[in-house]
PDB file of N, CA and C in Angstrom:
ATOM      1  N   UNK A   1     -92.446   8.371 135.562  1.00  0.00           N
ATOM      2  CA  UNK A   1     -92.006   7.736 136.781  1.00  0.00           C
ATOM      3  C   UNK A   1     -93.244   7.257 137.534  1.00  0.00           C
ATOM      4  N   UNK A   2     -93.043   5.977 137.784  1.00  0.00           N
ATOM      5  CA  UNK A   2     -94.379   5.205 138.691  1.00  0.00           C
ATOM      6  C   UNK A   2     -93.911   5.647 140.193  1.00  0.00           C
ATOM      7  N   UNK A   3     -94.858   5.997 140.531  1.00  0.00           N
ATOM      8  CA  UNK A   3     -95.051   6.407 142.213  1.00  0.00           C
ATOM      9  C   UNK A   3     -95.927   5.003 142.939  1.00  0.00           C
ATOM     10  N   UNK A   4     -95.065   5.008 144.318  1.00  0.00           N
ATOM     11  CA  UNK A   4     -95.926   3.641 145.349  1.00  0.00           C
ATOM     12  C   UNK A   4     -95.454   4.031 146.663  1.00  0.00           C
ATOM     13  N   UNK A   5     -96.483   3.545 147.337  1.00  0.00           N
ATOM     14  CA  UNK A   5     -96.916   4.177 148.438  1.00  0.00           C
ATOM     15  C   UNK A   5     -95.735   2.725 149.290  1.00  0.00           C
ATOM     16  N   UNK A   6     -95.204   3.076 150.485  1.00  0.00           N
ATOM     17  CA  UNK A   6     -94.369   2.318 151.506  1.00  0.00           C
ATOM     18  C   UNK A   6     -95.152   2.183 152.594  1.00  0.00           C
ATOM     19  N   UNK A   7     -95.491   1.221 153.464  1.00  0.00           N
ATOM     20  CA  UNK A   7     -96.016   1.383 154.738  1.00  0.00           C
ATOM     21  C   UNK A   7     -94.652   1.344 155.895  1.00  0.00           C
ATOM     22  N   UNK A   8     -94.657   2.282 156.958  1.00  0.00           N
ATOM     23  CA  UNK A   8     -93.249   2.537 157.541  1.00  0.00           C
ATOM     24  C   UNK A   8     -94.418   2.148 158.853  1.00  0.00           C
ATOM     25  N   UNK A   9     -93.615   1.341 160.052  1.00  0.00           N
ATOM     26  CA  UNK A   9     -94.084   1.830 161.251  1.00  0.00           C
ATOM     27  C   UNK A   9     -93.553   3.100 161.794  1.00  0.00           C
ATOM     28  N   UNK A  10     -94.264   3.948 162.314  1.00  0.00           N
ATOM     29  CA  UNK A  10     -94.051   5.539 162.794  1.00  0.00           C
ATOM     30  C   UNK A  10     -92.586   5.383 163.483  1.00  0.00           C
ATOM     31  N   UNK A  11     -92.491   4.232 163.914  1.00  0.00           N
ATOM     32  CA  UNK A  11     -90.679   4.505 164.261  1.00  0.00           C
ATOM     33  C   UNK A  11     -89.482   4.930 163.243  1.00  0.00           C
ATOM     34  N   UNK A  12     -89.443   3.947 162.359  1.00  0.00           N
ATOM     35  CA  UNK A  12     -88.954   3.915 161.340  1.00  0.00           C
ATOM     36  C   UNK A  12     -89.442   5.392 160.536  1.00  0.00           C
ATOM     37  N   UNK A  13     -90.229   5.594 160.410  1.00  0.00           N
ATOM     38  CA  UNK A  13     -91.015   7.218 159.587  1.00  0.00           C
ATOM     39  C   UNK A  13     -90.152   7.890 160.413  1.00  0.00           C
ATOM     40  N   UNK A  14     -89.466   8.077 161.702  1.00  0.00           N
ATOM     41  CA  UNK A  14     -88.947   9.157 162.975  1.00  0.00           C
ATOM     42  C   UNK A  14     -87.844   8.911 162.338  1.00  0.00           C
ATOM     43  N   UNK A  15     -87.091   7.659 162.321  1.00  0.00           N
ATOM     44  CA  UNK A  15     -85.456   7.213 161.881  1.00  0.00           C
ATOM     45  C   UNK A  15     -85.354   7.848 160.883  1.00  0.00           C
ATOM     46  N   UNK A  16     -86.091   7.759 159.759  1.00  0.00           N
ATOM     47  CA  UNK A  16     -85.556   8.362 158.561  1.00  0.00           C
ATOM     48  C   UNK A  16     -85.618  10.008 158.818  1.00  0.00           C
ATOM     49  N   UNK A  17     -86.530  10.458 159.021  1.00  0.00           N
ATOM     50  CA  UNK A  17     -86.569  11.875 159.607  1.00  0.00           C
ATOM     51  C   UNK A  17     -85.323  12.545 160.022  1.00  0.00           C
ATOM     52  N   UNK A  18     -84.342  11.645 161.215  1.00  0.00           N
ATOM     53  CA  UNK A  18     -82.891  12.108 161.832  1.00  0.00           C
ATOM     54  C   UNK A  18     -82.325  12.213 160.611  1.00  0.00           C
ATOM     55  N   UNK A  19     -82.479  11.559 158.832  1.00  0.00           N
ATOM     56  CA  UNK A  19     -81.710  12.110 158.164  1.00  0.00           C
ATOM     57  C   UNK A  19     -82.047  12.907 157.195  1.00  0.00           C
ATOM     58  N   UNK A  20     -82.511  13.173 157.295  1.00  0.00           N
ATOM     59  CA  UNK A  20     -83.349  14.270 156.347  1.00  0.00           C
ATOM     60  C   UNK A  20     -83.398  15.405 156.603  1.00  0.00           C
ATOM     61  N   UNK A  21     -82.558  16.241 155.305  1.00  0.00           N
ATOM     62  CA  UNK A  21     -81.326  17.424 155.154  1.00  0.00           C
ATOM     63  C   UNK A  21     -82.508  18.468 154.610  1.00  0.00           C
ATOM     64  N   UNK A  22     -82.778  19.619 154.838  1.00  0.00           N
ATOM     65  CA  UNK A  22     -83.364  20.713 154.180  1.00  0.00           C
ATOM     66  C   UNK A  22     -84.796  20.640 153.917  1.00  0.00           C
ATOM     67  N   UNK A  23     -85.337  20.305 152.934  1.00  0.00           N
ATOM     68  CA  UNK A  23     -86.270  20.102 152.330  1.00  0.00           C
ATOM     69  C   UNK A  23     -86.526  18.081 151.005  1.00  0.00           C
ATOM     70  N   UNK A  24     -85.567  17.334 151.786  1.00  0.00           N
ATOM     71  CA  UNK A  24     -85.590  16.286 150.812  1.00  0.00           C
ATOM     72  C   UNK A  24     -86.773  15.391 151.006  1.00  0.00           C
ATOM     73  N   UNK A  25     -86.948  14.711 149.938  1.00  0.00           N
ATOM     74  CA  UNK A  25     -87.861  13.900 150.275  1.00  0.00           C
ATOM     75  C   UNK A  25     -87.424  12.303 150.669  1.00  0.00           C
ATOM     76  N   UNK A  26     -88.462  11.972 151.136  1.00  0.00           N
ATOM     77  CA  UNK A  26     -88.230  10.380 151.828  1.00  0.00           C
ATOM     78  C   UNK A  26     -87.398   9.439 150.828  1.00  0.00           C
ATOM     79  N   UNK A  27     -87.815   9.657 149.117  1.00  0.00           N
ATOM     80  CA  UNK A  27     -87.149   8.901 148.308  1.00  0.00           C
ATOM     81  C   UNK A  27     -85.523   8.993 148.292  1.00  0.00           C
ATOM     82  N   UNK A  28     -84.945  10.538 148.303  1.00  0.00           N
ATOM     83  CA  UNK A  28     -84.084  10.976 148.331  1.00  0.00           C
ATOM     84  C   UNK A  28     -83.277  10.537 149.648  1.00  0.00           C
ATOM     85  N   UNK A  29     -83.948  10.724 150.780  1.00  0.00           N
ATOM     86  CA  UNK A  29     -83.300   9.637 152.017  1.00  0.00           C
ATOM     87  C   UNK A  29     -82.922   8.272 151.536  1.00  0.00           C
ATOM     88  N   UNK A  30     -83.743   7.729 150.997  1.00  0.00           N
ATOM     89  CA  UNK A  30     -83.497   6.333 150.711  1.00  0.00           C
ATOM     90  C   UNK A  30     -82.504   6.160 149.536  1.00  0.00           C
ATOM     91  N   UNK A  31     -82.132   6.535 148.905  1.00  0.00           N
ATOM     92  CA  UNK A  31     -81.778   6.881 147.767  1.00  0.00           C
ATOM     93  C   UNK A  31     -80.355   6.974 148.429  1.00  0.00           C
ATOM     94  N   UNK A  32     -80.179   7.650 149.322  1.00  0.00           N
ATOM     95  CA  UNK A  32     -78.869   8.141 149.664  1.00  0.00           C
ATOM     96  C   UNK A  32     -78.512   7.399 150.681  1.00  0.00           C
ATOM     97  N   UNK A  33     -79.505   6.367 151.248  1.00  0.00           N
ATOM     98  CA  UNK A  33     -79.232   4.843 152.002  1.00  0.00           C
ATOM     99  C   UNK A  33     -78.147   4.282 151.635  1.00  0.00           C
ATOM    100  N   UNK A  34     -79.245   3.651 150.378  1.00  0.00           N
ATOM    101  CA  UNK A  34     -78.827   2.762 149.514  1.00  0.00           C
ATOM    102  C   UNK A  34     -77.479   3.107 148.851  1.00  0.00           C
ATOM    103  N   UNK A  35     -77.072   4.369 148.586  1.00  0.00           N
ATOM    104  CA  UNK A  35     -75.902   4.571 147.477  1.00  0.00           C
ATOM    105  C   UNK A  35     -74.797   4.439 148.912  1.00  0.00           C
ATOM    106  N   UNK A  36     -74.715   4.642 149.922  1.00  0.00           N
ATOM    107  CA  UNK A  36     -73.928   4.294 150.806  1.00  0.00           C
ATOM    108  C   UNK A  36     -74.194   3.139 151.076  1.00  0.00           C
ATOM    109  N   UNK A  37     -74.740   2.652 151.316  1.00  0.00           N
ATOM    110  CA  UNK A  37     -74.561   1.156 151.617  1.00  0.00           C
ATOM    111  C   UNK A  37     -73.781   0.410 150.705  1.00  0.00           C
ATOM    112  N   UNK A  38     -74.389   0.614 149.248  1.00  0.00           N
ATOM    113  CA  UNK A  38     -73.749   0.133 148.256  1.00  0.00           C
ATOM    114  C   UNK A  38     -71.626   0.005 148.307  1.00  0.00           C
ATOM    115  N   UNK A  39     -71.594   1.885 148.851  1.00  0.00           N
ATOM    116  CA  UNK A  39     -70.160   2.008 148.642  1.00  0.00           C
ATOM    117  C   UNK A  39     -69.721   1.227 150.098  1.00  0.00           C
ATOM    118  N   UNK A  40     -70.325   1.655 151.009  1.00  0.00           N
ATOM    119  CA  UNK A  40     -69.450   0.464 152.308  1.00  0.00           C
ATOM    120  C   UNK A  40     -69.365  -0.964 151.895  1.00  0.00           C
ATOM    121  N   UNK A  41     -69.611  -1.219 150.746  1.00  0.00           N
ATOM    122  CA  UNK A  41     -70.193  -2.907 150.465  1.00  0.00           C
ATOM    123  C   UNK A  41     -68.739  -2.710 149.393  1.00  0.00           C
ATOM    124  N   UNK A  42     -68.572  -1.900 148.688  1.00  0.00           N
ATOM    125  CA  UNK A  42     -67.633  -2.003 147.386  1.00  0.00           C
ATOM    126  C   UNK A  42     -66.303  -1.796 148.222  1.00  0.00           C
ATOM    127  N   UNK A  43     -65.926  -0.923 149.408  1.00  0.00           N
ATOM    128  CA  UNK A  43     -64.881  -1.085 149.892  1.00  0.00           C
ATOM    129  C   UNK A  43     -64.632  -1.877 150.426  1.00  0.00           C
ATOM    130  N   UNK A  44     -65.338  -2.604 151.532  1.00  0.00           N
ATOM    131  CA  UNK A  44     -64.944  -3.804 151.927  1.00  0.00           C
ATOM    132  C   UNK A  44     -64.311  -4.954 151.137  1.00  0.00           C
ATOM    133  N   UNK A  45     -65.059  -5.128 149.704  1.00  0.00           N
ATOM    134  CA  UNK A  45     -64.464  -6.208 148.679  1.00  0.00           C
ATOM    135  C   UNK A  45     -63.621  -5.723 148.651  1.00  0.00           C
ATOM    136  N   UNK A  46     -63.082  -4.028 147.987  1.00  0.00           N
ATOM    137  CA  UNK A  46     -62.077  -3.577 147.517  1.00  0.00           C
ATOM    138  C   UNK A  46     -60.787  -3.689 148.879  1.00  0.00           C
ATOM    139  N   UNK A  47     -61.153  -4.234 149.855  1.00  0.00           N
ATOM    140  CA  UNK A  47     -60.381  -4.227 151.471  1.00  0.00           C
ATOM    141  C   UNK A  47     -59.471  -5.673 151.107  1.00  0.00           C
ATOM    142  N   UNK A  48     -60.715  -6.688 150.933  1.00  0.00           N
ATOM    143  CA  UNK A  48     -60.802  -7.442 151.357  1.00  0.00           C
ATOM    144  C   UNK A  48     -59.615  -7.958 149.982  1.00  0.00           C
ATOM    145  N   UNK A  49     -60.187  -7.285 148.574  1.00  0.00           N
ATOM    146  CA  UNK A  49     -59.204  -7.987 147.376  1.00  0.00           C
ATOM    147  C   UNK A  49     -57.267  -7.623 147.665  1.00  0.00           C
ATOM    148  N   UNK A  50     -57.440  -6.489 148.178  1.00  0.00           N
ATOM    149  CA  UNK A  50     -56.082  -5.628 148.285  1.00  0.00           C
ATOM    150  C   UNK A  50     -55.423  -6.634 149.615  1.00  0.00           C
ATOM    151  N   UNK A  51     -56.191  -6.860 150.543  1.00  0.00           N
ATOM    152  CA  UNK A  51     -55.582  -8.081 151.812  1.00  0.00           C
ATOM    153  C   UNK A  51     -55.008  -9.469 151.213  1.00  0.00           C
ATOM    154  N   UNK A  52     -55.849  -9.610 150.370  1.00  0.00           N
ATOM    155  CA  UNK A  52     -55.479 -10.949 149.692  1.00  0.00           C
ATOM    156  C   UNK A  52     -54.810 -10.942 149.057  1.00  0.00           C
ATOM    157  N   UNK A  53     -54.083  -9.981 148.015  1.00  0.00           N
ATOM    158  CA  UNK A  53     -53.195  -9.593 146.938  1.00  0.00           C
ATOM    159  C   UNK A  53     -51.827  -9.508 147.902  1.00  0.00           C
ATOM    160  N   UNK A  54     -52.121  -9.080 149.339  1.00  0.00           N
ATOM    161  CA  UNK A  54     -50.728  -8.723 149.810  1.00  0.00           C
ATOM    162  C   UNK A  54     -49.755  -9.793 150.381  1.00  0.00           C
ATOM    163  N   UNK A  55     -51.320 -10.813 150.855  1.00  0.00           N
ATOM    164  CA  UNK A  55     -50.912 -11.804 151.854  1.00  0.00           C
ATOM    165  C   UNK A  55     -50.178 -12.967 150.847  1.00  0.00           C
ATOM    166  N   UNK A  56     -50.727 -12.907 149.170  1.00  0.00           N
ATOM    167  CA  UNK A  56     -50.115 -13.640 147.977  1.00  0.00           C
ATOM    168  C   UNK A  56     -48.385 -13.048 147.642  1.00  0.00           C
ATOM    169  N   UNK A  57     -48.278 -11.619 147.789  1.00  0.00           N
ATOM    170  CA  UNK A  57     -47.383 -11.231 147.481  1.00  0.00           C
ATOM    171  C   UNK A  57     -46.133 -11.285 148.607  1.00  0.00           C
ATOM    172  N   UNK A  58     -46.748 -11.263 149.616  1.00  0.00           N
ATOM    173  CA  UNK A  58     -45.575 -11.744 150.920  1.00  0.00           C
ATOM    174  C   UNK A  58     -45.055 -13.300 150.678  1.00  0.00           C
ATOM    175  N   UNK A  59     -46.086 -13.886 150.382  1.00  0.00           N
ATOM    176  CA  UNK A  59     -45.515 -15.597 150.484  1.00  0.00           C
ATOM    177  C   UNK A  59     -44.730 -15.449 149.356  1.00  0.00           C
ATOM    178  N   UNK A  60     -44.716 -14.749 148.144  1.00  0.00           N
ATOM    179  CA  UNK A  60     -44.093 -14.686 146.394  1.00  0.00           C
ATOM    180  C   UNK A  60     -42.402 -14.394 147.074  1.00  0.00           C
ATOM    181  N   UNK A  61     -42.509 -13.247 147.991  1.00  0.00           N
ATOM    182  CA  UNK A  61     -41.346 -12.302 148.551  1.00  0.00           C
ATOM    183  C   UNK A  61     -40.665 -13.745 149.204  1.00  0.00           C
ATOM    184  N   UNK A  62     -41.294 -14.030 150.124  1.00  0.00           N
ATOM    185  CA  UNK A  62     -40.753 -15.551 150.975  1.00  0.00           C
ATOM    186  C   UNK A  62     -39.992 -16.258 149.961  1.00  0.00           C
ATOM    187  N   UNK A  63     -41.005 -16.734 149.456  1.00  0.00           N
ATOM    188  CA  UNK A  63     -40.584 -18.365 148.340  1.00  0.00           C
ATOM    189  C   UNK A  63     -39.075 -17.654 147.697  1.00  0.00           C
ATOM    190  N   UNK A  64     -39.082 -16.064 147.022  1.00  0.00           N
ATOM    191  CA  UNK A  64     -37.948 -15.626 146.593  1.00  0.00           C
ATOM    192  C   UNK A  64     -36.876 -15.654 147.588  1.00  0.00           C
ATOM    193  N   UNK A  65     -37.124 -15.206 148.448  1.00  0.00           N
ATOM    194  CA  UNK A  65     -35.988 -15.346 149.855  1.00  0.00           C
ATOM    195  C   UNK A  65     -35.065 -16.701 150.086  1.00  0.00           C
ATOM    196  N   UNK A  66     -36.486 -17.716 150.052  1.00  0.00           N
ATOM    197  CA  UNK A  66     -35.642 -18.834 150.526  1.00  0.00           C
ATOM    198  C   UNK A  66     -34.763 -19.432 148.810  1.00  0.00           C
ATOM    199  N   UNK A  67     -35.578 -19.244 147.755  1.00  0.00           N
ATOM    200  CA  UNK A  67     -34.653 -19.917 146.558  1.00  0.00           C
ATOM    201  C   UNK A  67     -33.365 -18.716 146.490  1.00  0.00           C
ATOM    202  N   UNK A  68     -33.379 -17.381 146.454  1.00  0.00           N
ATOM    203  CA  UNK A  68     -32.150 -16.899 146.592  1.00  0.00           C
ATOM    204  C   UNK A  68     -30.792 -17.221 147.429  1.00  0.00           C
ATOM    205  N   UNK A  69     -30.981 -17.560 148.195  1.00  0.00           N
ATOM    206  CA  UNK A  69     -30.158 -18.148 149.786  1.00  0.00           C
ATOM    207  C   UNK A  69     -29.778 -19.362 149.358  1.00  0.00           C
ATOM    208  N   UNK A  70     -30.292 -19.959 148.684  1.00  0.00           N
ATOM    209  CA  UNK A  70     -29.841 -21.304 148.278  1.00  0.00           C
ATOM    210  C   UNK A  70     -28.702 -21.287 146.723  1.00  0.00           C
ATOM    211  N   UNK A  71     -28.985 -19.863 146.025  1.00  0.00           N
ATOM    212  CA  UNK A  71     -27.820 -19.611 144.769  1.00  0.00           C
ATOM    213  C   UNK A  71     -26.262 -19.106 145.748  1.00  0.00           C
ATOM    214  N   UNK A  72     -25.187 -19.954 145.062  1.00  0.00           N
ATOM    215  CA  UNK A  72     -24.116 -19.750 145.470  1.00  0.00           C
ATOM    216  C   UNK A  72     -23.732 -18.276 145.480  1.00  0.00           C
TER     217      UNK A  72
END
C-alpha cells in the first residue's frame, strides 16, 4: 500500500476530528466519508428511479380508466 501525505488547513484537520470514533485513523474517516456519500448518492437515484416508475404507472392506470369506460 502507497502512503501520501494530504495538506488539510487546521480547520478542516478540527472537522474531521468531530468524527473520529476511538482510535481511527484520518484514512478511515475519509473512507467512511466517502462510503456515505456514495450511499446518499445511490438512494437518491434509487428515489428518484422509483418516482418515475410511479408517475409512468399512474398515467398506464389513467389511460386504462379512460379506455375501460368507453367498453360497453
Amino acid at each position: 500500500m502507497t502512503i501520501t501525505t494530504v495538506k488539510l488547513h487546521k480547520n478542516t484537520k478540527s472537522e474531521l476530528d468531530t468524527f473520529r470514533e476511538h482510535n481511527e485513523s484520518y484514512d478511515q474517516i475519509i473512507r467512511n466519508l466517502i462510503g456515505s456519500t456514495r450511499d446518499k448518492s445511490i438512494k437518491k437515484k434509487l428515489e428518484r428511479g422509483y418516482r418515475n416508475r410511479g408517475e409512468e404507472d399512474r398515467t398506464l392506470l389513467n389511460e386504462w380508466e379512460i379506455a375501460s369506460s368507453e367498453l360497453p
